[in-house]
C-alpha atoms as a PDB file:
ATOM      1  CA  UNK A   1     -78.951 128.974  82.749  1.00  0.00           C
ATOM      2  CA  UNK A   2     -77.070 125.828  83.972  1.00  0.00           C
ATOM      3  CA  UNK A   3     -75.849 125.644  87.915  1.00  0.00           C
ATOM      4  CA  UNK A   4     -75.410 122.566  90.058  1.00  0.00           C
ATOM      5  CA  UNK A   5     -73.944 122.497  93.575  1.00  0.00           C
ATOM      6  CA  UNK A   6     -73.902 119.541  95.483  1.00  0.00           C
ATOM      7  CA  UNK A   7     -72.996 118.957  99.492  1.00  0.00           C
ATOM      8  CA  UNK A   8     -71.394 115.331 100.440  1.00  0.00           C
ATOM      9  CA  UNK A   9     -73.161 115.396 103.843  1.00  0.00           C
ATOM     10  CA  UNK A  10     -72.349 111.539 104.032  1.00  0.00           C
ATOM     11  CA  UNK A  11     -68.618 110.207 104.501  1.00  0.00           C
ATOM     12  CA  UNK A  12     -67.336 107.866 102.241  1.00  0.00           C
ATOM     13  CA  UNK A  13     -64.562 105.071 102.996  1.00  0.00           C
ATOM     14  CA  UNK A  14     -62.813 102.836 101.385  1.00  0.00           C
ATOM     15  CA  UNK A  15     -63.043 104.610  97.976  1.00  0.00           C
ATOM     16  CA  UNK A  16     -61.291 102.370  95.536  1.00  0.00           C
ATOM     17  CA  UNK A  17     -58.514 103.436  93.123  1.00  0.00           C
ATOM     18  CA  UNK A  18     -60.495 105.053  89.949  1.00  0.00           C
ATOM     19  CA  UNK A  19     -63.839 104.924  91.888  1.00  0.00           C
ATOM     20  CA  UNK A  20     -66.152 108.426  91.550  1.00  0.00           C
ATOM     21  CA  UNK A  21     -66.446 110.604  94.888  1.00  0.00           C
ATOM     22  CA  UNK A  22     -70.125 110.934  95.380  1.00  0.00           C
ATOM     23  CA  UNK A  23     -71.703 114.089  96.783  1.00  0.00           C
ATOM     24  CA  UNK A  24     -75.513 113.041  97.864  1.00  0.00           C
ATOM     25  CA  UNK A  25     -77.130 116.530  99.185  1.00  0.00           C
ATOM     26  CA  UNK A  26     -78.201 118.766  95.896  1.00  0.00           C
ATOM     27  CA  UNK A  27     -78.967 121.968  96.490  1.00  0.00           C
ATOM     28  CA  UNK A  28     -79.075 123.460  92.858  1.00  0.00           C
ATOM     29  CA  UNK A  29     -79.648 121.429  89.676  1.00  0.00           C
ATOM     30  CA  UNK A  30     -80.793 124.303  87.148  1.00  0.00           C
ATOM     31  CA  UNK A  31     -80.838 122.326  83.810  1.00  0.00           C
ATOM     32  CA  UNK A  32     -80.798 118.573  85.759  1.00  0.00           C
ATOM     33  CA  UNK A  33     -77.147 118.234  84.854  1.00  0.00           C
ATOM     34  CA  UNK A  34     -75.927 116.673  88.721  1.00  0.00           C
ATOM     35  CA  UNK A  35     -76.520 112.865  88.755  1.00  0.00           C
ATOM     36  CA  UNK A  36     -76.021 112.386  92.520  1.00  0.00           C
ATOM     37  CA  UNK A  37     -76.075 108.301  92.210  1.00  0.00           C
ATOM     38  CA  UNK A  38     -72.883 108.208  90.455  1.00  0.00           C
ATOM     39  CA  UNK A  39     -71.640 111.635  91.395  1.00  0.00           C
ATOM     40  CA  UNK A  40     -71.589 112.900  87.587  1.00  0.00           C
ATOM     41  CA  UNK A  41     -72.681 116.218  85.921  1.00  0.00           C
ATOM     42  CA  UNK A  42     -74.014 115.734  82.618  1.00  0.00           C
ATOM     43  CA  UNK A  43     -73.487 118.468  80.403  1.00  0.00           C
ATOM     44  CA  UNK A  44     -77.291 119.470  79.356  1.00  0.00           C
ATOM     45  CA  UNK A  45     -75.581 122.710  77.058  1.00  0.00           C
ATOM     46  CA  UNK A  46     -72.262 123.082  75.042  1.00  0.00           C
ATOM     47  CA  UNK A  47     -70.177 125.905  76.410  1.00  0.00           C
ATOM     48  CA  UNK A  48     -67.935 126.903  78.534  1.00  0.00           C
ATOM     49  CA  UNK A  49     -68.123 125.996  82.625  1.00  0.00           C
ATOM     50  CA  UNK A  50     -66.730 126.762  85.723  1.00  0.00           C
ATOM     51  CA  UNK A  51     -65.764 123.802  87.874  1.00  0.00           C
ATOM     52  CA  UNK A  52     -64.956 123.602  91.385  1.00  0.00           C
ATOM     53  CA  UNK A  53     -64.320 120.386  93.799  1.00  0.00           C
ATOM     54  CA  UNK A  54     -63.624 120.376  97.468  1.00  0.00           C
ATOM     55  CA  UNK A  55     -62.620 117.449  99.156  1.00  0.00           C
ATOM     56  CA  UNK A  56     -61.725 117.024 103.349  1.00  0.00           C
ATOM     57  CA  UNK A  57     -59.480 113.520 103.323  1.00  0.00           C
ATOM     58  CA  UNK A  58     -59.554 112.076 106.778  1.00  0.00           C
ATOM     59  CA  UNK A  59     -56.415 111.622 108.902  1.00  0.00           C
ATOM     60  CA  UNK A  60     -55.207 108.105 107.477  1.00  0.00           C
ATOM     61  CA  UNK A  61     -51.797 106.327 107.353  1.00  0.00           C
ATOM     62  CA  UNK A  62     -52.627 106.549 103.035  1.00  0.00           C
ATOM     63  CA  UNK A  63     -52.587 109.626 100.708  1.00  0.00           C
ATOM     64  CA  UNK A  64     -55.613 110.822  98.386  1.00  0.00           C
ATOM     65  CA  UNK A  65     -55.104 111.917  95.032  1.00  0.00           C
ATOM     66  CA  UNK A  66     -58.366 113.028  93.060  1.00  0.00           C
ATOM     67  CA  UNK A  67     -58.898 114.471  89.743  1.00  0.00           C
ATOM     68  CA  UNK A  68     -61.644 116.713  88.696  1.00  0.00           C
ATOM     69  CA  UNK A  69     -62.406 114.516  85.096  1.00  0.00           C
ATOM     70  CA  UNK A  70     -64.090 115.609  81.453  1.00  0.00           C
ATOM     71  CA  UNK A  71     -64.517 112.557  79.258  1.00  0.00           C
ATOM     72  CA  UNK A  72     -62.683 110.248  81.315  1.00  0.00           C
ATOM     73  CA  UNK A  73     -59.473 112.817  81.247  1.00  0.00           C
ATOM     74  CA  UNK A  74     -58.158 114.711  84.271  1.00  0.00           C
ATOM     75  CA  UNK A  75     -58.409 118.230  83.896  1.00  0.00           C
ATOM     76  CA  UNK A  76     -56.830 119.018  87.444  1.00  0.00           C
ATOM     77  CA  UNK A  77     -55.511 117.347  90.418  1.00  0.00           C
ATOM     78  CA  UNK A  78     -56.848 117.356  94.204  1.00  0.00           C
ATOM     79  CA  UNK A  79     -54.139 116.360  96.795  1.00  0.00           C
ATOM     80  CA  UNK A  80     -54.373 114.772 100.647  1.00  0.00           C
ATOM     81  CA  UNK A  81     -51.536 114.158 102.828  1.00  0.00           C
ATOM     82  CA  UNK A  82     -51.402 110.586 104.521  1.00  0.00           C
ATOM     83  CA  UNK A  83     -51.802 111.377 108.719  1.00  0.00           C
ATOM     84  CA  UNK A  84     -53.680 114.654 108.531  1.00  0.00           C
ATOM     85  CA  UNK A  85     -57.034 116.091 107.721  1.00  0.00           C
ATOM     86  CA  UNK A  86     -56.184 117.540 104.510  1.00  0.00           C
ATOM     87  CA  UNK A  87     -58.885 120.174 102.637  1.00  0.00           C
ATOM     88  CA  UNK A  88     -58.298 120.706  99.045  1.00  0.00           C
ATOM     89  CA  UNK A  89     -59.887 122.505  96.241  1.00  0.00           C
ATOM     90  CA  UNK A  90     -59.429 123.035  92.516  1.00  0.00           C
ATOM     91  CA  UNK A  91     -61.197 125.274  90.205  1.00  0.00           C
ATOM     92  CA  UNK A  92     -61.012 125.098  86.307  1.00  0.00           C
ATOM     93  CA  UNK A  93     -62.666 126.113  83.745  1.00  0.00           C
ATOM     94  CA  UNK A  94     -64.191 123.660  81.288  1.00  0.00           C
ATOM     95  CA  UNK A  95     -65.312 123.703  77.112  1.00  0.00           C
ATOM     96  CA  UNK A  96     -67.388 120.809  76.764  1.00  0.00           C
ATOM     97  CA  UNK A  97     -70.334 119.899  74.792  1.00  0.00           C
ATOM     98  CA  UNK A  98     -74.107 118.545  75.356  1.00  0.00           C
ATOM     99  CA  UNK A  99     -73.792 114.840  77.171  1.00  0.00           C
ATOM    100  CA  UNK A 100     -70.288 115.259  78.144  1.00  0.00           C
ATOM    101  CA  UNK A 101     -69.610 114.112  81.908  1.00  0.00           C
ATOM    102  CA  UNK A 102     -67.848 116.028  84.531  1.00  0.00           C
ATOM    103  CA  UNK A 103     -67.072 114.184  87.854  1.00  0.00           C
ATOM    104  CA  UNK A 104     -64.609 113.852  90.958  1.00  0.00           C
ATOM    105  CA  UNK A 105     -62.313 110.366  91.162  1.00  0.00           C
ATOM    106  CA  UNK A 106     -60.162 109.005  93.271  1.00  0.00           C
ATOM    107  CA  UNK A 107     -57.191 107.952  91.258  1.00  0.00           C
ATOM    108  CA  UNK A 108     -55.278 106.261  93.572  1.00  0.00           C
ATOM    109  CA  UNK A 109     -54.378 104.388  96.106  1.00  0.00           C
ATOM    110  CA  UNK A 110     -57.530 102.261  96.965  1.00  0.00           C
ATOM    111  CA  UNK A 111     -59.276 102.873 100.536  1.00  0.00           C
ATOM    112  CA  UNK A 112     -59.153 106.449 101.142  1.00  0.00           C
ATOM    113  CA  UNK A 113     -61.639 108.325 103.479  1.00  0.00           C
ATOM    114  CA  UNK A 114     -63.153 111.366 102.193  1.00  0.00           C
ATOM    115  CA  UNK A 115     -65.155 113.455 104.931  1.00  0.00           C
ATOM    116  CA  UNK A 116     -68.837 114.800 104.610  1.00  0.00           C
ATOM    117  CA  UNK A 117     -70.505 116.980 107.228  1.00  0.00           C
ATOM    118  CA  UNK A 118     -70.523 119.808 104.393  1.00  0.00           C
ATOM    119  CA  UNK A 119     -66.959 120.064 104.282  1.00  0.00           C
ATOM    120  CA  UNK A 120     -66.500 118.747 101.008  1.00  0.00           C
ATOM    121  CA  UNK A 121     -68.355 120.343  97.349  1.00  0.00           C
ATOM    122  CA  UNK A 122     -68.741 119.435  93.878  1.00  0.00           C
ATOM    123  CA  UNK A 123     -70.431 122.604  91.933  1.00  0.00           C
ATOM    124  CA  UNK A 124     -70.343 124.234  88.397  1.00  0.00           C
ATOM    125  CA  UNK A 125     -71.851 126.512  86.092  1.00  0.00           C
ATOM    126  CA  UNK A 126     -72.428 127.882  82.736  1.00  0.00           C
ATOM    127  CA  UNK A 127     -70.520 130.880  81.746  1.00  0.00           C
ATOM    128  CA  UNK A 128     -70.587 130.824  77.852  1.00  0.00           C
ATOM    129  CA  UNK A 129     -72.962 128.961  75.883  1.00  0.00           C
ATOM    130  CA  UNK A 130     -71.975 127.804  72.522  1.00  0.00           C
END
């Protein structure tokens, strides 16, 4: 069995354009995929895996557009309107292989605000093993 689920308990500002969303409370790790430093899941086995990100983006005269990523490739997009708390979430489901990386980005524009207080998740699991 592989499971992570992670909690960003801590807000984080001034996120730059391309720079990982980091979610610092674990509260699962079965197979020690979730790298909570850099905000990555490693992929410990190859098969197929549910993904699902939540992010709460602060009131803020900018937007926030995330992307859950595999490999460096975004695999599905997480909105936030500029001037209103904005919650979004995104689940896919992901085929990747032993040692690929999974994470949460903000891909643009530089200096967003991305709420923690629990309101915003990073969490996956194995479905299929290969």
């Amino acid at each position: 069995m592989v499971a992570f689920q992670a909690i960003k308990t801590a807000a984080q500002d001034a996120i730059g354009k391309n720079q990982n969303i980091l979610f610092d409370k674990v509260t699962i790790n079965i197979g020690n995929g979730f790298h909570p430093q850099h905000g990555i899941f490693i992929v410990p086995r190859s098969g197929l895996y549910i993904i699902t990100a939540t992010t709460l983006h602060v009131a803020q005269t900018t937007y926030f557009n995330g992307a859950i990523e595999h490999q460096g490739v975004p695999v599905a997009y997480i909105h936030g309107h500029e001037n209103i708390g904005d919650q979004s979430t995104q689940t896919v489901l992901i085929q990747a292989y032993a040692g690929d990386e999974i994470w949460v980005r903000n891909i643009g524009p530089a200096n967003v605000y991305i709420w923690g207080d629990s309101y915003s998740t990073f969490s996956g699991y194995l479905i299929w093993e290969n």
